[in-house]
Protein backbone atom coordinates (compact mmCIF):
# COMPACT_ATOMS: atom_id res chain seq x y z
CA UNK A 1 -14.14 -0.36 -18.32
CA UNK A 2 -17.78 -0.44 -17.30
CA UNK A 3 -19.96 2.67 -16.77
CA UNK A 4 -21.17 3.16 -13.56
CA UNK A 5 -24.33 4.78 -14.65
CA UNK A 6 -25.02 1.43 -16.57
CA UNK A 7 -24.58 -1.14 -13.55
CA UNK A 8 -27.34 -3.41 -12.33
CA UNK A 9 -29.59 -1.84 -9.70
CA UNK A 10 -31.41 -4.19 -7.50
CA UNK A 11 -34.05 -4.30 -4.84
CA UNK A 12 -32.80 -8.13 -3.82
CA UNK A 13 -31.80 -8.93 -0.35
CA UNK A 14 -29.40 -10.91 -0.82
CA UNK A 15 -26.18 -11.56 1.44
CA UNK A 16 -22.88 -10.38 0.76
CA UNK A 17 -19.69 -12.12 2.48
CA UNK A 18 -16.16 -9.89 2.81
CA UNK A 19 -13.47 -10.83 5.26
CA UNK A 20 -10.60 -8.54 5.82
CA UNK A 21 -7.52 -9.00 8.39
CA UNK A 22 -6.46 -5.62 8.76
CA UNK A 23 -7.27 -1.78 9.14
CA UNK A 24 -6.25 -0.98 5.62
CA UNK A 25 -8.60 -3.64 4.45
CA UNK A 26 -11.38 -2.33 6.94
CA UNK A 27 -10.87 1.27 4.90
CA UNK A 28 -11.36 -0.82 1.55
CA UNK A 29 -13.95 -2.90 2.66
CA UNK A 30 -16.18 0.19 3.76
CA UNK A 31 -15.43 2.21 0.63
CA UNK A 32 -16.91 -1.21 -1.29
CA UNK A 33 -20.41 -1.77 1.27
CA UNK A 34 -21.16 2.18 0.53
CA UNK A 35 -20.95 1.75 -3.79
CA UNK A 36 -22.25 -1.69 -3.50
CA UNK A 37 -25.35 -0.26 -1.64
CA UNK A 38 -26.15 1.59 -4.70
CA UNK A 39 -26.71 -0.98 -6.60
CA UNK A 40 -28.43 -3.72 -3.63
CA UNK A 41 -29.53 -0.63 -1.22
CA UNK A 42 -31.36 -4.11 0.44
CA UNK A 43 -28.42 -6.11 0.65
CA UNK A 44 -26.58 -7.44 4.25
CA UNK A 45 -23.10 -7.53 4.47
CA UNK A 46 -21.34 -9.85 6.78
CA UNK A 47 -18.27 -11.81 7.73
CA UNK A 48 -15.32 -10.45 9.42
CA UNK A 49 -14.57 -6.65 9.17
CA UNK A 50 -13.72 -3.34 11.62
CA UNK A 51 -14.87 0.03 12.95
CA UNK A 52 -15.21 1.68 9.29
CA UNK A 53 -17.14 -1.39 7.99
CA UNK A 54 -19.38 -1.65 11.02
CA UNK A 55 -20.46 2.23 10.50
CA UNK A 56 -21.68 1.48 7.19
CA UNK A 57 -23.57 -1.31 8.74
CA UNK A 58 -21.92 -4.75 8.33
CA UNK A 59 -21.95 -7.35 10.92
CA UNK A 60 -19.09 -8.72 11.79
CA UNK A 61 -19.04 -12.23 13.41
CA UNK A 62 -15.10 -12.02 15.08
CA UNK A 63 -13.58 -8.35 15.81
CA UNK A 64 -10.88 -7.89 13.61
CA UNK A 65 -8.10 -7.60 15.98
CA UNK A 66 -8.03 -11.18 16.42
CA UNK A 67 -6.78 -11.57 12.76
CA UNK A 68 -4.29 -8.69 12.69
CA UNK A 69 -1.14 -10.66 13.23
CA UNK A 70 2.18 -9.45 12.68
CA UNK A 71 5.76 -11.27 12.70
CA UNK A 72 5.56 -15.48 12.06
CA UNK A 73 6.07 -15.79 16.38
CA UNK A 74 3.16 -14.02 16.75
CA UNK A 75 0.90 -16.24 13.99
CA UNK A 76 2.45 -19.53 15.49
CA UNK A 77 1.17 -18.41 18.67
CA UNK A 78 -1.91 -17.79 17.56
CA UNK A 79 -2.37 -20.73 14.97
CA UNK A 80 -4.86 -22.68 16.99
CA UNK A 81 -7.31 -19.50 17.61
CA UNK A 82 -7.25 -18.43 13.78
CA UNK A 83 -7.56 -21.97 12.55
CA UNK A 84 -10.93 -21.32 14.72
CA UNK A 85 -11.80 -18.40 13.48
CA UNK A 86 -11.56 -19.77 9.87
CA UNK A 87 -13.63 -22.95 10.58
CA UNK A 88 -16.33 -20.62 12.32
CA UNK A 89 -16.64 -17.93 9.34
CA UNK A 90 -16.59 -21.00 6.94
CA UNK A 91 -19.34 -23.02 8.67
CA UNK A 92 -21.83 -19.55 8.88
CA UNK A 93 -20.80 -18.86 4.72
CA UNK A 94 -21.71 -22.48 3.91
CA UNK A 95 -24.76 -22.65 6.03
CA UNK A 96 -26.37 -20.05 4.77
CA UNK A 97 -24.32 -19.16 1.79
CA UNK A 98 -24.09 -15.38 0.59
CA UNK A 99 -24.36 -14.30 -2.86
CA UNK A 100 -20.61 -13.46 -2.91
CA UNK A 101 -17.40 -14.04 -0.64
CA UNK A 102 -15.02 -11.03 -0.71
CA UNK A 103 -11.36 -11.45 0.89
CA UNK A 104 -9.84 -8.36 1.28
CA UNK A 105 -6.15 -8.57 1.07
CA UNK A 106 -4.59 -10.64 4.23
CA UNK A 107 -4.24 -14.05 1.47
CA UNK A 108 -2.65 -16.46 4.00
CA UNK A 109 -6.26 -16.23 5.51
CA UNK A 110 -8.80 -14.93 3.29
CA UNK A 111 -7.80 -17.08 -0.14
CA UNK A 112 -7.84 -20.38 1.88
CA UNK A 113 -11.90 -19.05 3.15
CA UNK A 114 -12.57 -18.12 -1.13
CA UNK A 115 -11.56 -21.33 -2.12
CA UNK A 116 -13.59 -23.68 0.33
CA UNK A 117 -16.38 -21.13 -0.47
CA UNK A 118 -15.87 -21.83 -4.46
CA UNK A 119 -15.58 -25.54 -3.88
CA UNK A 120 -19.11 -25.37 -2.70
CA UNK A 121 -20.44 -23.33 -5.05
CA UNK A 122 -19.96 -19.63 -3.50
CA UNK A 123 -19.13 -16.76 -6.27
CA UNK A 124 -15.59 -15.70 -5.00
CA UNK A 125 -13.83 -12.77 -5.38
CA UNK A 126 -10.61 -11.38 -3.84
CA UNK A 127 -9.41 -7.04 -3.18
CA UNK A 128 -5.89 -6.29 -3.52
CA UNK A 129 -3.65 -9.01 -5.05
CA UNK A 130 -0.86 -10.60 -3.76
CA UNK A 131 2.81 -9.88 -4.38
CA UNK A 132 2.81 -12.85 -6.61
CA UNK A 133 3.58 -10.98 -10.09
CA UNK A 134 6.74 -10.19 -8.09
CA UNK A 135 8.08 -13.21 -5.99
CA UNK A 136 6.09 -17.08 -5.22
CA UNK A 137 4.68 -17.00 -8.73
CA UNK A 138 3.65 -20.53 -8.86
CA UNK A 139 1.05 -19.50 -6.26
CA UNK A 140 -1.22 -18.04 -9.36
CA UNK A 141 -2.25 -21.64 -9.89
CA UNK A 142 -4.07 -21.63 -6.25
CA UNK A 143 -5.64 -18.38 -6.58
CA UNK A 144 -7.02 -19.51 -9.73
CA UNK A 145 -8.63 -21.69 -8.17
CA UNK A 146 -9.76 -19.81 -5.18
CA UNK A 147 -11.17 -16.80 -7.02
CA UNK A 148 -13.78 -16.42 -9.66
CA UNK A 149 -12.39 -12.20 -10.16
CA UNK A 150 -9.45 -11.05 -8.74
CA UNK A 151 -9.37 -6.93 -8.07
CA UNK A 152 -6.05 -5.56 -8.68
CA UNK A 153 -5.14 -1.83 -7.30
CA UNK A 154 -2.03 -1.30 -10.27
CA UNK A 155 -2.36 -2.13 -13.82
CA UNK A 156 0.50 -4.57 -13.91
CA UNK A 157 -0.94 -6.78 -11.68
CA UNK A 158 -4.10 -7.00 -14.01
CA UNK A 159 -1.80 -7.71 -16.98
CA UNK A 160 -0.26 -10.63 -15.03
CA UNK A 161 -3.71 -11.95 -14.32
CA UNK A 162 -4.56 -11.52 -17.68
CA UNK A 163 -1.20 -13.66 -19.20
CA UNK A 164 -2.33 -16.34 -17.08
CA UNK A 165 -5.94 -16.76 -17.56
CA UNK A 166 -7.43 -15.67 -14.36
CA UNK A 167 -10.47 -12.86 -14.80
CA UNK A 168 -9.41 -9.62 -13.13
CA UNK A 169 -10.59 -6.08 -12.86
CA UNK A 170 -7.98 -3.28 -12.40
CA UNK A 171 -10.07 -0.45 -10.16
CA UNK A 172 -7.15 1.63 -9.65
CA UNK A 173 -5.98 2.40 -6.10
CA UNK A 174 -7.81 4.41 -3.29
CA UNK A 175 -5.40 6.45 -2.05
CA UNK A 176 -5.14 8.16 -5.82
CA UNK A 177 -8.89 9.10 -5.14
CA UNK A 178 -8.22 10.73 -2.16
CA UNK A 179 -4.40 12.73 -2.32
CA UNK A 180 -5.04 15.67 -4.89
CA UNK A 181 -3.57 16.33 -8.01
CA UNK A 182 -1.60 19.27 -7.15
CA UNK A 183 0.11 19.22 -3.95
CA UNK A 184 0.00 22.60 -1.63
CA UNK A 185 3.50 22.61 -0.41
CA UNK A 186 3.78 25.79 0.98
CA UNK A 187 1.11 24.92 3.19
CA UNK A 188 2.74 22.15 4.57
CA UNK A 189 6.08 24.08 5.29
CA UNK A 190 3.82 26.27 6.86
CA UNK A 191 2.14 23.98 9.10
CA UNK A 192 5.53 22.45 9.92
CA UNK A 193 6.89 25.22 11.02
CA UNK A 194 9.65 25.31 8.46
CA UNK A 195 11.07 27.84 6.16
CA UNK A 196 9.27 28.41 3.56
CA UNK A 197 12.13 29.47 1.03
CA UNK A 198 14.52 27.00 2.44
CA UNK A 199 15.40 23.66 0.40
CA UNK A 200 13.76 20.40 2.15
CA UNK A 201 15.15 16.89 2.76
CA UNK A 202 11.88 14.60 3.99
CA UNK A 203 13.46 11.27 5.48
CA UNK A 204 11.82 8.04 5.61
CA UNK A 205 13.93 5.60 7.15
CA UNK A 206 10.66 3.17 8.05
CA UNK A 207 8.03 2.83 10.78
CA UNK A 208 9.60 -0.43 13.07
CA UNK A 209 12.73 -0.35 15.01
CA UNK A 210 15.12 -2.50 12.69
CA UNK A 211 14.49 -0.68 9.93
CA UNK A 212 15.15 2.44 11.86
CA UNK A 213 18.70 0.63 13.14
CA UNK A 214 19.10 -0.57 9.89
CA UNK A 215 18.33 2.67 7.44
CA UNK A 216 18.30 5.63 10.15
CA UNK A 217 21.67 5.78 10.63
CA UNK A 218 22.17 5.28 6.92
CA UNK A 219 20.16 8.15 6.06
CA UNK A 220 21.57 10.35 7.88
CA UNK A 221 24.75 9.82 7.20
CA UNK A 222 23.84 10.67 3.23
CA UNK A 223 22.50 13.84 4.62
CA UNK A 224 25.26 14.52 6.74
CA UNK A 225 27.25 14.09 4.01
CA UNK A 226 25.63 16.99 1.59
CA UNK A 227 25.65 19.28 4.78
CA UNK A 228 28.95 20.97 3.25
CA UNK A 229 27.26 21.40 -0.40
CA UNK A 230 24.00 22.46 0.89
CA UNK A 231 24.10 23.71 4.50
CA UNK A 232 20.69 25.51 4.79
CA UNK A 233 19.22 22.15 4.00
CA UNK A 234 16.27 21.08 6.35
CA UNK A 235 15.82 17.19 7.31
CA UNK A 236 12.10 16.41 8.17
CA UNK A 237 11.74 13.05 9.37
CA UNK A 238 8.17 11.85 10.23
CA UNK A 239 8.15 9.28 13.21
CA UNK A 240 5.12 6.68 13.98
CA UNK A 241 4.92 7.06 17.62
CA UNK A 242 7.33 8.49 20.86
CA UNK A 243 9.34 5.61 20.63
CA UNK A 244 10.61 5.86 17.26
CA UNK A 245 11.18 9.55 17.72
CA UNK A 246 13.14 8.97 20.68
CA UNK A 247 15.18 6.45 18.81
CA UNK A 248 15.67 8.82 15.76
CA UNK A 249 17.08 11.62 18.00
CA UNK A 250 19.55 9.40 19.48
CA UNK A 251 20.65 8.53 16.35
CA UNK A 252 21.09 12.12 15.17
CA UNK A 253 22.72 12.98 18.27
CA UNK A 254 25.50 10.18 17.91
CA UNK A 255 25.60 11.56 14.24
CA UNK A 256 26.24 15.25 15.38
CA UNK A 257 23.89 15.62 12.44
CA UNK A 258 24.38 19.93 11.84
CA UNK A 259 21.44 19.95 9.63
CA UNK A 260 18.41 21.94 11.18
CA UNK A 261 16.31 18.62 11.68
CA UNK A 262 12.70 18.41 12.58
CA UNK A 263 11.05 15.22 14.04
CA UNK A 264 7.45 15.48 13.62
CA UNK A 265 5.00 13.00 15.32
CA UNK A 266 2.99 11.23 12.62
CA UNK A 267 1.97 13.08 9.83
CA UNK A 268 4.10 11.39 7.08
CA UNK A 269 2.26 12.36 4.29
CA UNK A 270 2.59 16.43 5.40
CA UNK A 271 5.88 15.84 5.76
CA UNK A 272 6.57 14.78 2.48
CA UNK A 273 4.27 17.31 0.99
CA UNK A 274 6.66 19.98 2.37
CA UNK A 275 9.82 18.60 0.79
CA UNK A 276 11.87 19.45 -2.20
CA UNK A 277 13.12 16.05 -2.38
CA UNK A 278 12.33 12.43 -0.40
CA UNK A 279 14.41 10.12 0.59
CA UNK A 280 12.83 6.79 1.61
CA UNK A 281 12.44 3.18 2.03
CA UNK A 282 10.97 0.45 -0.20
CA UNK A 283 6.84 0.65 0.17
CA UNK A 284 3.67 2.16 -0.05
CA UNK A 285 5.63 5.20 1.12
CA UNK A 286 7.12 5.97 -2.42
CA UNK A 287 3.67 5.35 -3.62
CA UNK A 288 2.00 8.21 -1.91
CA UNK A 289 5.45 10.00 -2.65
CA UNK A 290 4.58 9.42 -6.56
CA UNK A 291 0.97 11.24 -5.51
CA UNK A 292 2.44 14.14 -4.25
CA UNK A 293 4.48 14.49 -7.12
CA UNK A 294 7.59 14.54 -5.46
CA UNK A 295 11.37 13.64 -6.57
CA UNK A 296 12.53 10.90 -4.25
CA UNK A 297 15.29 8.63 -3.86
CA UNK A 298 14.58 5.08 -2.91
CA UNK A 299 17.64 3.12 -0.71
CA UNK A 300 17.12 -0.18 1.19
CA UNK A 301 19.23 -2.98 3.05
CA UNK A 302 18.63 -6.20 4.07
CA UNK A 303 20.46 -8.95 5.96
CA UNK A 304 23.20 -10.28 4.22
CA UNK A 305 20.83 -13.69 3.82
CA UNK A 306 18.04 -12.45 3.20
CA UNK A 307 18.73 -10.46 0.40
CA UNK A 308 20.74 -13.63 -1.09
CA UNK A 309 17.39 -15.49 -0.40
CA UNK A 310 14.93 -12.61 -1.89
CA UNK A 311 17.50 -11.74 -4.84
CA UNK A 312 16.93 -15.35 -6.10
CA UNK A 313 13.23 -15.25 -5.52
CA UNK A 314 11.76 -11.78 -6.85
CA UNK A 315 11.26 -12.09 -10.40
CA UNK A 316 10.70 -8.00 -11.00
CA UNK A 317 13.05 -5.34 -12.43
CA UNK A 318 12.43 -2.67 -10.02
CA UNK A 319 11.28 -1.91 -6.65
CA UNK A 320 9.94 1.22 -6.30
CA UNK A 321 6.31 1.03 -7.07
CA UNK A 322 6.79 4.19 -9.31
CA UNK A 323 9.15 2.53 -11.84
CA UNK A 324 6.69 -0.37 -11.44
CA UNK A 325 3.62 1.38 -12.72
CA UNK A 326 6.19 3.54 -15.16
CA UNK A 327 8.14 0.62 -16.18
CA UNK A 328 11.55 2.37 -16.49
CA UNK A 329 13.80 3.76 -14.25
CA UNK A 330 11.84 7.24 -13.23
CA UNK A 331 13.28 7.52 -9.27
CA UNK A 332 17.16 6.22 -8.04
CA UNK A 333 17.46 2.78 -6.67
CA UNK A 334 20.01 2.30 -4.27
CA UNK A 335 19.86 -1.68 -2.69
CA UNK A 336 21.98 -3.37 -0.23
CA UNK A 337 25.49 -2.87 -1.55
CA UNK A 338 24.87 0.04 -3.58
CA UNK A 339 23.07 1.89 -0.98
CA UNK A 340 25.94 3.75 0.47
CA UNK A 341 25.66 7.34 2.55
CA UNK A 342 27.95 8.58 -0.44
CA UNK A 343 25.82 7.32 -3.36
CA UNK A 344 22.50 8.53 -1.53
CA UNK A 345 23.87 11.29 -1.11
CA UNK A 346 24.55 11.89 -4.57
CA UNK A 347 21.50 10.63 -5.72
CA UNK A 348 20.11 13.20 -3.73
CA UNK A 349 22.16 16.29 -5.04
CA UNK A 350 21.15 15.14 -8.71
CA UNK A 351 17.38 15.54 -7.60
CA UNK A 352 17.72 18.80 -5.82
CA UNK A 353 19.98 20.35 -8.55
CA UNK A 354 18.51 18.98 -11.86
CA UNK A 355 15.53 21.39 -12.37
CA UNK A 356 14.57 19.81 -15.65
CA UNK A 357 14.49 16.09 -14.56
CA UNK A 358 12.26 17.39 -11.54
CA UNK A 359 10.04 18.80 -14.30
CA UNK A 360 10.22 15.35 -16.13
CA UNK A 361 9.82 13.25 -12.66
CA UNK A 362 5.99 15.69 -12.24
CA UNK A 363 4.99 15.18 -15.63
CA UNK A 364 5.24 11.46 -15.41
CA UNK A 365 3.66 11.43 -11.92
CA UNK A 366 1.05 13.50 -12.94
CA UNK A 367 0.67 10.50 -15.83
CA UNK A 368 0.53 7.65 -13.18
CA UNK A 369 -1.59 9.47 -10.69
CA UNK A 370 -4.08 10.13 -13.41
CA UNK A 371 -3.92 6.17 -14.29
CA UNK A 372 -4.44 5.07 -11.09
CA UNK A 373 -7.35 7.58 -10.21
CA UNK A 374 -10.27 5.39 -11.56
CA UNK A 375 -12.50 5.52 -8.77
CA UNK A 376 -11.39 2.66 -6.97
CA UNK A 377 -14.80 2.11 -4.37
CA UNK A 378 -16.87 2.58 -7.80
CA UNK A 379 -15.07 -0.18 -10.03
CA UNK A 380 -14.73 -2.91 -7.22
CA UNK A 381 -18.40 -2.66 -6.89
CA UNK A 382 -19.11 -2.47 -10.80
CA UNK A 383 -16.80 -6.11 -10.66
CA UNK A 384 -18.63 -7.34 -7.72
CA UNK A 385 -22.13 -6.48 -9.30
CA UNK A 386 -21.28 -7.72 -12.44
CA UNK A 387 -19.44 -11.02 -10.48
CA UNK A 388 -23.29 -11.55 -9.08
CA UNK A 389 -25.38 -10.86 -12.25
CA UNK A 390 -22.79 -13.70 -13.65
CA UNK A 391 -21.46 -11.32 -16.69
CA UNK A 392 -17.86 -12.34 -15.14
């Protein structure tokens, strides 16, 4: 890993290109424009990018909204206008080409701009790989070719890079930088209103409305069903907007759910801060879970055909991004069939009750976190800088 202190400083103007689809990618891309400036305070960044990359003084050519598209009805309503917006941003790049083009995750749109770029000659780099170390692998052959560095956020991903000849970088991942090591949980029970001495259940059933239909209910019926074993037992469950919460209470109505429960507005990552134990969905959730050092037990269903579909197509051992990085079986895994409200439930109990694999499950975090704290804004632009000096 390069040393910061050694990277290229430059008084060039030159022009760098990023394009990022979504907010996430807006947080990344400003994060990158503030090291980068370091090392090219004279540089101009410009291409597609939001509110956080605008205050650190890129230019963006289309607001960003107008790639954030969710759901495939949505994108084939809006094929003709993003076909648009990629033949626009391609014929400003190749007219007056940058020094670099950086897509920032968003690959249905930002690879296909990187690999035009690279045909004509553009250096090419792309933030935050896709999912295919895990499912679609055969799509490595057309990001090699779209991508002179590839900038992975987990070390796996690098390693896959790696095995099939495309240069990466692993920078580590953002969010490591910014969650700190030790977690203040008493403060968040505090803050929450809850008791401080009490044992606490954190649910995390998801942010949309199936998965709330689909894992809600499930949930809470594990929970319901450890009321009799522990029945001072909180439930916190952290809800994305008035909607959701109103959906969420109706579910724990119908459940006649005994537990004190607490619905909080937002504020996900308090919420599982305060708990003794988390029980969650697939995601980035059980990443920033992992952060906080926190036991957790991971369930998840699917349609009956999708999972047949997805089963045949993911190529990994694990889903839980913590047994990922770990590669072994640190949290429970409960999917589709096997995620029933009696073997959550039980899953749950073990975590609660087993003071000495809680103490194992924190060391090992503690381990990852550490791994993945690398300075993520830092090592991008160390790969980017060395990507335009040509030591890539």
């Amino acid at each position: 890993m390069s040393n910061p202190s050694t990277s290229v400083v430059s008084d060039r103007r030159l022009t760098i290109g990023i394009v990022a689809g979504e907010a996430s990618g807006d947080i990344l891309g400003a994060g990158l424009i503030r090291s980068l400036r370091k090392r090219y305070p004279n540089a101009r960044f410009t291409g597609i990018g939001g509110d956080e990359m605008i205050a650190e003084g890129f230019h963006s050519l289309v607001p960003i909204e107008r790639l954030s598209v969710m759901g495939l009805v949505e994108v084939l309503g809006r094929i003709g206008e993003l076909v648009a917006i990629r033949r626009r941003l391609l014929d400003y790049f190749l007219a007056t080409p940058p020094e670099v083009v950086i897509g920032i995750d968003s690959p249905d749109f930002t690879l296909a701009v990187e690999r035009r770029c690279r045909e004509a000659g553009i250096a090419t780099a792309h933030y935050v790989s896709p999912t295919v170390w895990a499912w679609r692998q055969k799509r490595i052959f057309k990001i090699a070719k779209s991508v002179d560095l590839m900038l992975t956020l987990f070390p796996f991903e690098a390693r896959f890079y790696e095995d099939h000849g495309v240069p990466v970088r692993f920078v580590g991942h953002p969010l490591a930088d910014r969650v700190p090591m030790e977690t203040d949980t008493p403060a968040a029970r505090q803050a929450l209103g809850l008791k401080p001495e009490v044992p606490v259940l954190a649910i995390l059933p998801g942010s949309r409305a199936g998965e709330i239909d689909r894992l809600g209910r499930l949930f809470l019926e594990a929970a319901r069903g450890i009321q009799n074993r522990v029945p001072e037992l909180q439930l916190v469950i952290p809800c994305v907007n008035r909607t959701r919460q109103r959906q969420v209470q109706a579910l724990v109505d119908s459940l006649e759910v005994a537990l004190p429960v607490t619905l909080v507005a937002g504020r996900s990552r308090e919420v599982m801060a305060a708990a003794d134990v988390i029980l969650l969905a697939s995601g980035t959730a059980t990443l920033e879970a992992m952060l906080l050092k926190k036991p957790m037990v991971v369930g998840y269903r699917l349609s009956g055909f999708s999972y047949r579909l997805l089963s045949r197509l993911v190529k990994i051992p694990h889903i839980a991004l913590p047994n990922l990085l770990a590669r072994q079986a640190l949290v429970p895994e409960l999917i589709q069939d096997e995620a029933t409200p009696e073997a959550l439930g039980t899953a749950i109990l073990g975590q609660l009750q087993d003071t000495a694999e809680r103490t194992h499950v924190k060391a090992a975090f503690t381990d990852l976190h550490l791994q993945l704290r690398q300075g993520a804004d830092e090592q991008a632009a160390i790969g980017i800088s060395e990507l335009i000096e040509g030591r890539v």
